[in-house]
Protein backbone atom coordinates (compact mmCIF):
# COMPACT_ATOMS: atom_id res chain seq x y z
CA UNK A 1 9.39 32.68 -25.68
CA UNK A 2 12.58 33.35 -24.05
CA UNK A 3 10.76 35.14 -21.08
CA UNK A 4 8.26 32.14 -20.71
CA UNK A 5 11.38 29.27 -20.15
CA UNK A 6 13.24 32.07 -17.80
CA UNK A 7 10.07 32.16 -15.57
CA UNK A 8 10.36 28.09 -15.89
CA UNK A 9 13.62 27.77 -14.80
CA UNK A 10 13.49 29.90 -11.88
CA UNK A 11 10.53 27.66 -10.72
CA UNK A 12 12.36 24.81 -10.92
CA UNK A 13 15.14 26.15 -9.22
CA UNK A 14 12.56 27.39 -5.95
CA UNK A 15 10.95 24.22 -5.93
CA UNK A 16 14.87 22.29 -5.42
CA UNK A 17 14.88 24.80 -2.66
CA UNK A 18 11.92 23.90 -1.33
CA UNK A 19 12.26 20.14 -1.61
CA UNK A 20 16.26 20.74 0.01
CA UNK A 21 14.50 22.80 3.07
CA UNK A 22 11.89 20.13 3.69
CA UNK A 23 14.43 17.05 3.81
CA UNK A 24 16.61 19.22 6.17
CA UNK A 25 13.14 19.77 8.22
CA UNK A 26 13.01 16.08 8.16
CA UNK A 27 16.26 15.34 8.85
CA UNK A 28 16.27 18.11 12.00
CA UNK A 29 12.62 16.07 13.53
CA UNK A 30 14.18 12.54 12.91
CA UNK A 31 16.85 13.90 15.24
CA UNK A 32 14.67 15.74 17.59
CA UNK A 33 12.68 12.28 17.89
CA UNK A 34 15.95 10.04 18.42
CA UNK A 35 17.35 12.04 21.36
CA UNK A 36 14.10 12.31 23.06
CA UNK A 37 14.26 8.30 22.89
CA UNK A 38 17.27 8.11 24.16
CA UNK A 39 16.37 10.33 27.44
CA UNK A 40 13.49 8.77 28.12
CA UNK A 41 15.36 5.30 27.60
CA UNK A 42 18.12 6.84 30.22
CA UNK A 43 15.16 7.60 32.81
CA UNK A 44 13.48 4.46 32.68
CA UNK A 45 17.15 3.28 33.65
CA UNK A 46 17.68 5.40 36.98
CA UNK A 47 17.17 3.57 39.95
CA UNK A 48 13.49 4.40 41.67
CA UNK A 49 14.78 3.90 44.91
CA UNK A 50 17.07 7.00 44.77
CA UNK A 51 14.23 9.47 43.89
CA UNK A 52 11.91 8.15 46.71
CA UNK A 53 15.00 8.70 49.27
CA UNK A 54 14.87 12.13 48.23
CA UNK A 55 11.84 12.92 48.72
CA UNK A 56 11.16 11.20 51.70
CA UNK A 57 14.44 13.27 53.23
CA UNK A 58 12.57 16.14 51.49
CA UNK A 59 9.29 15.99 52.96
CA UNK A 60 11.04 15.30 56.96
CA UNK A 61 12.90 17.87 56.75
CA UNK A 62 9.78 20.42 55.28
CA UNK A 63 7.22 18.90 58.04
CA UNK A 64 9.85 19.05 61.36
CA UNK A 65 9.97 22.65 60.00
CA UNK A 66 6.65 23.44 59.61
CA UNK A 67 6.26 21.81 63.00
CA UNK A 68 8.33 24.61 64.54
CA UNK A 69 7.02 26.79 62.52
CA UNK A 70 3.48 25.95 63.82
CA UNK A 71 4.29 26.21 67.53
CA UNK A 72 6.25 29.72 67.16
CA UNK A 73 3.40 31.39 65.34
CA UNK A 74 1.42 30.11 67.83
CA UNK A 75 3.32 31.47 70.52
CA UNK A 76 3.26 34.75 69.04
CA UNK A 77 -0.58 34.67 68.44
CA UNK A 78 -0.84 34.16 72.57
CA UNK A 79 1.62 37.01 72.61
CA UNK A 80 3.78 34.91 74.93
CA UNK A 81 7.28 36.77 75.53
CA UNK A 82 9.67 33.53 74.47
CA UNK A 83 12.29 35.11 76.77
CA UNK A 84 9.75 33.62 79.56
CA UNK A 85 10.13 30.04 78.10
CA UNK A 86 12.28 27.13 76.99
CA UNK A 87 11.06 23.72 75.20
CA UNK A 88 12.60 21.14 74.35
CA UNK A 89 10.32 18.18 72.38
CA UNK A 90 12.09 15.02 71.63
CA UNK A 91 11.18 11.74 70.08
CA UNK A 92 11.05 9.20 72.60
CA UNK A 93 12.25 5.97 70.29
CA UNK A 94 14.62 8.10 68.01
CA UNK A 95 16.09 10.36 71.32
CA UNK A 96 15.88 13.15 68.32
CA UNK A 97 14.71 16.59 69.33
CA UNK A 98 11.85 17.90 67.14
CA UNK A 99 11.90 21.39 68.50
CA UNK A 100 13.43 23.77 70.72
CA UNK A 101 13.11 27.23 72.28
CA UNK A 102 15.82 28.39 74.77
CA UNK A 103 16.89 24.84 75.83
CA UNK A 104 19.93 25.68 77.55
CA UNK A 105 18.82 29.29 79.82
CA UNK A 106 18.90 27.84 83.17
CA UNK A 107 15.21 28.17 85.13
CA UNK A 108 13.87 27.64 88.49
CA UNK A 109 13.28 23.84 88.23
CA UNK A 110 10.34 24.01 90.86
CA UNK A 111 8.94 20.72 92.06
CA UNK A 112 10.47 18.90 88.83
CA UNK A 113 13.94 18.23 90.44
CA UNK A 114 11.57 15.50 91.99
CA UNK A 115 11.56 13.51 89.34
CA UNK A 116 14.84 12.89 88.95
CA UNK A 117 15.63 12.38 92.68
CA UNK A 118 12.97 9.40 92.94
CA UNK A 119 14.47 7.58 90.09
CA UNK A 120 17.83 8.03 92.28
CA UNK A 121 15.68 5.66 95.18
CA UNK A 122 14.43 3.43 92.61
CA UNK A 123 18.02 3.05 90.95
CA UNK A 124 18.97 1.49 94.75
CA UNK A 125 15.71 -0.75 94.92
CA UNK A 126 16.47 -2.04 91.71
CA UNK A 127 20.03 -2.81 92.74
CA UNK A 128 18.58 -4.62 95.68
CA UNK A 129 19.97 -1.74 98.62
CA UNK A 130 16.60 -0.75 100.10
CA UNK A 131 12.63 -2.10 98.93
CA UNK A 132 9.63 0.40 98.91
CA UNK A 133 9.07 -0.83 102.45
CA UNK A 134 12.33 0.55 104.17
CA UNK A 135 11.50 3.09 106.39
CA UNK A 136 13.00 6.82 106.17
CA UNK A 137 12.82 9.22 109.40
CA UNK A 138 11.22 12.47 109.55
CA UNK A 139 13.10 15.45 110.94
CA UNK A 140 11.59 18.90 112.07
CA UNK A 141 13.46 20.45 109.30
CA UNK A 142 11.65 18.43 106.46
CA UNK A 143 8.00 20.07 107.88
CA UNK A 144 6.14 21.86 104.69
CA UNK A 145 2.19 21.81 105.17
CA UNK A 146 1.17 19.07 103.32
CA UNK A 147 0.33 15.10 103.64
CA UNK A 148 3.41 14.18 105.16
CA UNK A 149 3.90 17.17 107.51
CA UNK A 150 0.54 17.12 108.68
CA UNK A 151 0.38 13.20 109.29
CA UNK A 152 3.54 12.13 110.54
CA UNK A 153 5.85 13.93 113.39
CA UNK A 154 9.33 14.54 114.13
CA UNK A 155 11.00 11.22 114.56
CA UNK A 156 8.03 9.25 112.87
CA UNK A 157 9.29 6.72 110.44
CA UNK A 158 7.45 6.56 107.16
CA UNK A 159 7.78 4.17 104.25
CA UNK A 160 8.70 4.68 101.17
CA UNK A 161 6.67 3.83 99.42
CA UNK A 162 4.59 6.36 100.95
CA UNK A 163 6.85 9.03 100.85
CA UNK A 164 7.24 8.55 96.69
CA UNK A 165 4.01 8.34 96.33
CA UNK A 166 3.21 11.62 97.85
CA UNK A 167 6.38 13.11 96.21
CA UNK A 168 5.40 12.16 92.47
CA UNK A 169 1.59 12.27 92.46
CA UNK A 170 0.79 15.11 94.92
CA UNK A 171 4.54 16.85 94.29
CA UNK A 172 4.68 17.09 97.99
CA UNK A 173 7.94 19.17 99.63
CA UNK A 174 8.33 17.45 102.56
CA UNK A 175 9.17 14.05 101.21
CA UNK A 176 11.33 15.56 98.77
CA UNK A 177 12.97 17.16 101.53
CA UNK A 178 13.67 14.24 103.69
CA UNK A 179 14.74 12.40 100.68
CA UNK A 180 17.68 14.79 99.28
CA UNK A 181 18.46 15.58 103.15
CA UNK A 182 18.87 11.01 103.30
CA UNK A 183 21.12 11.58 100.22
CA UNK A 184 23.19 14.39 101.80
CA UNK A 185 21.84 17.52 100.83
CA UNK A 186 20.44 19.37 97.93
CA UNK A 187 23.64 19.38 96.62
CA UNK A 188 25.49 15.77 96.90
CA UNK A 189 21.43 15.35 95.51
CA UNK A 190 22.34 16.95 92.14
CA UNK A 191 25.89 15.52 91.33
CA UNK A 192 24.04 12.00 91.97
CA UNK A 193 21.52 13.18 89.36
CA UNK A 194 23.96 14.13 86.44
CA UNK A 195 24.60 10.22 85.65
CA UNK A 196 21.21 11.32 83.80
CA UNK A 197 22.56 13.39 81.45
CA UNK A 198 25.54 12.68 78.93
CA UNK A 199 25.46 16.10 77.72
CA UNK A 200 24.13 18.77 80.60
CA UNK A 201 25.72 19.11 84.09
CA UNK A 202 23.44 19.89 86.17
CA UNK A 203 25.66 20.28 89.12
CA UNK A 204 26.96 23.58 87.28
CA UNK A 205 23.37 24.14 86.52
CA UNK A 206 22.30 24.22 89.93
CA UNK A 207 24.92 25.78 91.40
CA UNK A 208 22.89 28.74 93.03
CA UNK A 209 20.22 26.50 94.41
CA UNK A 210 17.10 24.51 92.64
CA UNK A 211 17.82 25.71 88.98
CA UNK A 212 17.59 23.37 85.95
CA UNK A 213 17.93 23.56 82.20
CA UNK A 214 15.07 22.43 79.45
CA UNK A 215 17.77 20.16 77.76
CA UNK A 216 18.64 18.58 80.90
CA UNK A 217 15.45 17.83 81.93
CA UNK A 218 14.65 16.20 78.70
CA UNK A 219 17.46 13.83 79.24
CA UNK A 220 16.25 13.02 82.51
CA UNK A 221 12.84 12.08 80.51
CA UNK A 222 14.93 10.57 77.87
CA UNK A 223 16.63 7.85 80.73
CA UNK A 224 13.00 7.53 82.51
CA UNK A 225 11.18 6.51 78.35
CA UNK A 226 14.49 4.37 77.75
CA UNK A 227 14.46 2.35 81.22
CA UNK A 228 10.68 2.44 81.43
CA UNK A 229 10.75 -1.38 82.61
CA UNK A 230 12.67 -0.49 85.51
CA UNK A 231 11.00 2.59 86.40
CA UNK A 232 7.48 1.49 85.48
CA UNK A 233 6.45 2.07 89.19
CA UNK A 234 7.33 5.96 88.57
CA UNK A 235 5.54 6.13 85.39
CA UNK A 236 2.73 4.37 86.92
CA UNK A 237 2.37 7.78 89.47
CA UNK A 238 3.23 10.34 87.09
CA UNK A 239 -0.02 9.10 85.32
CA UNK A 240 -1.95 9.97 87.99
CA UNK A 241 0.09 13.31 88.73
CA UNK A 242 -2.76 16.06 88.72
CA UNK A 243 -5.17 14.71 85.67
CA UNK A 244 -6.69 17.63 83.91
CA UNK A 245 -4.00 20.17 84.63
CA UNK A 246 -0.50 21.00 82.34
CA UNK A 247 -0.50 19.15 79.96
CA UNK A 248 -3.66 17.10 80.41
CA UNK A 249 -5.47 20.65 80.65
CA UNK A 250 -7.03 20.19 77.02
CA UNK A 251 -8.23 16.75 78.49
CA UNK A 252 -7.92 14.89 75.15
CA UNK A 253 -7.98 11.62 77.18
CA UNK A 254 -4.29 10.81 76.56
CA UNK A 255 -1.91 8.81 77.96
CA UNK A 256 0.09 11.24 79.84
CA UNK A 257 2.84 10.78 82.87
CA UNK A 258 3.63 14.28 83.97
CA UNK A 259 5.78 16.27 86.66
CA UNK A 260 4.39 19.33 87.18
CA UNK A 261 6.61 22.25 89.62
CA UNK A 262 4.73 25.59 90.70
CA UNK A 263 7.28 28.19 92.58
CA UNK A 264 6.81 32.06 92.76
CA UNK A 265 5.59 32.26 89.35
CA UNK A 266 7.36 29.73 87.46
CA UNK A 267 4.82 26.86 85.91
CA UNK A 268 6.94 23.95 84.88
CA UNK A 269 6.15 20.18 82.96
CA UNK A 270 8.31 17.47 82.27
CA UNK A 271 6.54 14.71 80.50
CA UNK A 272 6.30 12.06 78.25
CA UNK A 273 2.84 11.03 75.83
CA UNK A 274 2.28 7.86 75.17
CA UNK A 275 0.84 7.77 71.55
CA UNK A 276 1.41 5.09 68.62
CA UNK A 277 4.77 7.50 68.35
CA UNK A 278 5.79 8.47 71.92
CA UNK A 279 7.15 11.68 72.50
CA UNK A 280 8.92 13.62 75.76
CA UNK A 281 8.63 17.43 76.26
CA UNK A 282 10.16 19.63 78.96
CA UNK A 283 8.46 23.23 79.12
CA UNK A 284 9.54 25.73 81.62
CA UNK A 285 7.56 28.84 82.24
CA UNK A 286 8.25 32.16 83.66
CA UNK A 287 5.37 35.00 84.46
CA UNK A 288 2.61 33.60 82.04
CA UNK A 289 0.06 33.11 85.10
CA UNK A 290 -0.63 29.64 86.05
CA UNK A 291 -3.96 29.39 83.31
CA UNK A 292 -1.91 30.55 80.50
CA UNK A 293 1.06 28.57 80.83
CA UNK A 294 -1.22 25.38 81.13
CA UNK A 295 -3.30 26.32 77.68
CA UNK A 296 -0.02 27.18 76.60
CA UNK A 297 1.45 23.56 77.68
CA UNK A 298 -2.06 21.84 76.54
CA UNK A 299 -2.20 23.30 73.34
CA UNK A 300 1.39 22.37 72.33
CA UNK A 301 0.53 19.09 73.67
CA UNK A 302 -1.92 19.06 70.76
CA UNK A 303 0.13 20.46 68.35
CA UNK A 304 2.68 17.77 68.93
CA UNK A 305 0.62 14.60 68.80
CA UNK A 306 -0.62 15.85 65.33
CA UNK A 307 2.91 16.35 64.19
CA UNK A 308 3.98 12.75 65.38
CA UNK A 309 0.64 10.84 64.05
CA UNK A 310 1.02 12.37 60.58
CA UNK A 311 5.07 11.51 60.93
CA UNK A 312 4.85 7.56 60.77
């Protein structure tokens, strides 16, 4: 009898424990419950704004990198030595450079120095000094065989019209000749030129003769997208500059104004693409051989106008 209310009392006294355990249980999910409330209450109350910001900021910053990204592998899958070229891409509206490759090594500029010294004559017919119809002299010394050299004589006066014309769409030498020599030589030419550049002197630059820097040529195109109203009659040749070649050599049937410089070598482009988001891009290119460095040019072209479509 005494055995039988000992086993008795010892179940009562496990099922108190039991019943003790089980309201702590329910006390411990009660609280579980309330502080999940509270945190989803406390994220409901964080602005939405904030997290969009970040990953907008988030997903630029990932997509200019994969941009470079995509361009250097695809350098090294042409097994191009990058020592042999600079790049600078910007965007045209923001002035912000997307990508870069030795912008600052200073390269034979080539023919693209011409750019730069025919918005110097434009500057002057804008300011009202001379019209495309003033007449420029040419001299024995400005002789290269092309249009100009072949057509017109020592002494003959030629307009300018023509002469810009033949400089910017053909990238003719002796116009550009005559026109540096009217401006006082290749040099007074190039300290003229550095109002186009707030960051790059391109009278150090050029120093040594016709030399020129990635990063100041992409000023130069920076001043040229910027002022396109006023120098809408340079844009209007550089769209006709050599269709199908540089960077029109994928002939994707964009709207392209390019100067193009071939010297000893050295393939060059400065140019701007007129998509929905305009970009400029300033390649210089050293021993590639001239149908590699324009697939190289082309392709990056391509590359590029992807990266800006998909970046709205």
């Amino acid at each position: 009898m005494k055995k039988r209310k000992l086993r008795y009392d010892r179940l009562i006294v496990l099922f108190s424990i039991l019943l003790i355990l089980l309201a702590i249980l329910i006390f411990l999910t009660f609280q579980i419950f309330r502080i999940a409330l509270q945190r989803l209450e406390l994220r409901k109350q964080t602005p939405v704004v904030t997290q969009v910001e970040t990953v907008v900021v988030n997903k630029e910053v990932d997509s200019q990198q994969l941009f470079k990204d995509k361009i250097d592998d695809y350098l090294e899958s042409k097994k191009i030595n990058t020592d042999n070229v600079s790049i600078v891409i910007s965007d045209a509206n923001s002035n912000e450079k997307i990508y870069t490759l030795n912008p600052d090594v200073v390269r034979v500029a080539a023919s693209t120095y011409k750019l730069s010294l025919a918005m110097l004559y434009v500057d002057r017919i804008n300011s009202g000094e001379i019209t495309l119809n003033t007449r420029y002299t040419v001299a024995a010394s400005d002789y290269d065989n092309d249009y100009i050299g072949r057509t017109y004589k020592a002494g003959s006066k030629v307009k300018l019209d023509v002469l810009l014309t033949q400089l910017l769409q053909f990238s003719e030498n002796t116009p550009g000749h005559l026109l540096y020599r009217y401006l006082g030589g290749y040099s007074q030419f190039t300290q003229l030129a550095n109002k186009y550049s707030a960051n790059y002197n391109i009278v150090n630059i050029a120093k040594n003769g016709n030399f020129i820097s990635a990063n100041f040529a992409n000023d130069v195109l920076l001043t040229l997208y910027n002022n396109r109203t006023q120098y809408e009659y340079i844009l209007n040749l550089l769209r006709k500059a050599n269709r199908g070649n540089y960077l029109d050599y994928n002939k994707r049937g964009l709207d392209i104004a390019q100067k193009y410089g071939d010297y000893d070598g050295n393939y060059n482009v400065l140019g701007i693409v007129f998509t929905e988001k305009p970009f400029t891009m300033s390649i210089y290119t050293k021993n590639l051989g001239f149908k590699l460095a324009q697939q190289v040019m082309a392709d990056i072209v391509d590359i590029s106008v992807e990266y800006f479509k998909n970046d709205q």
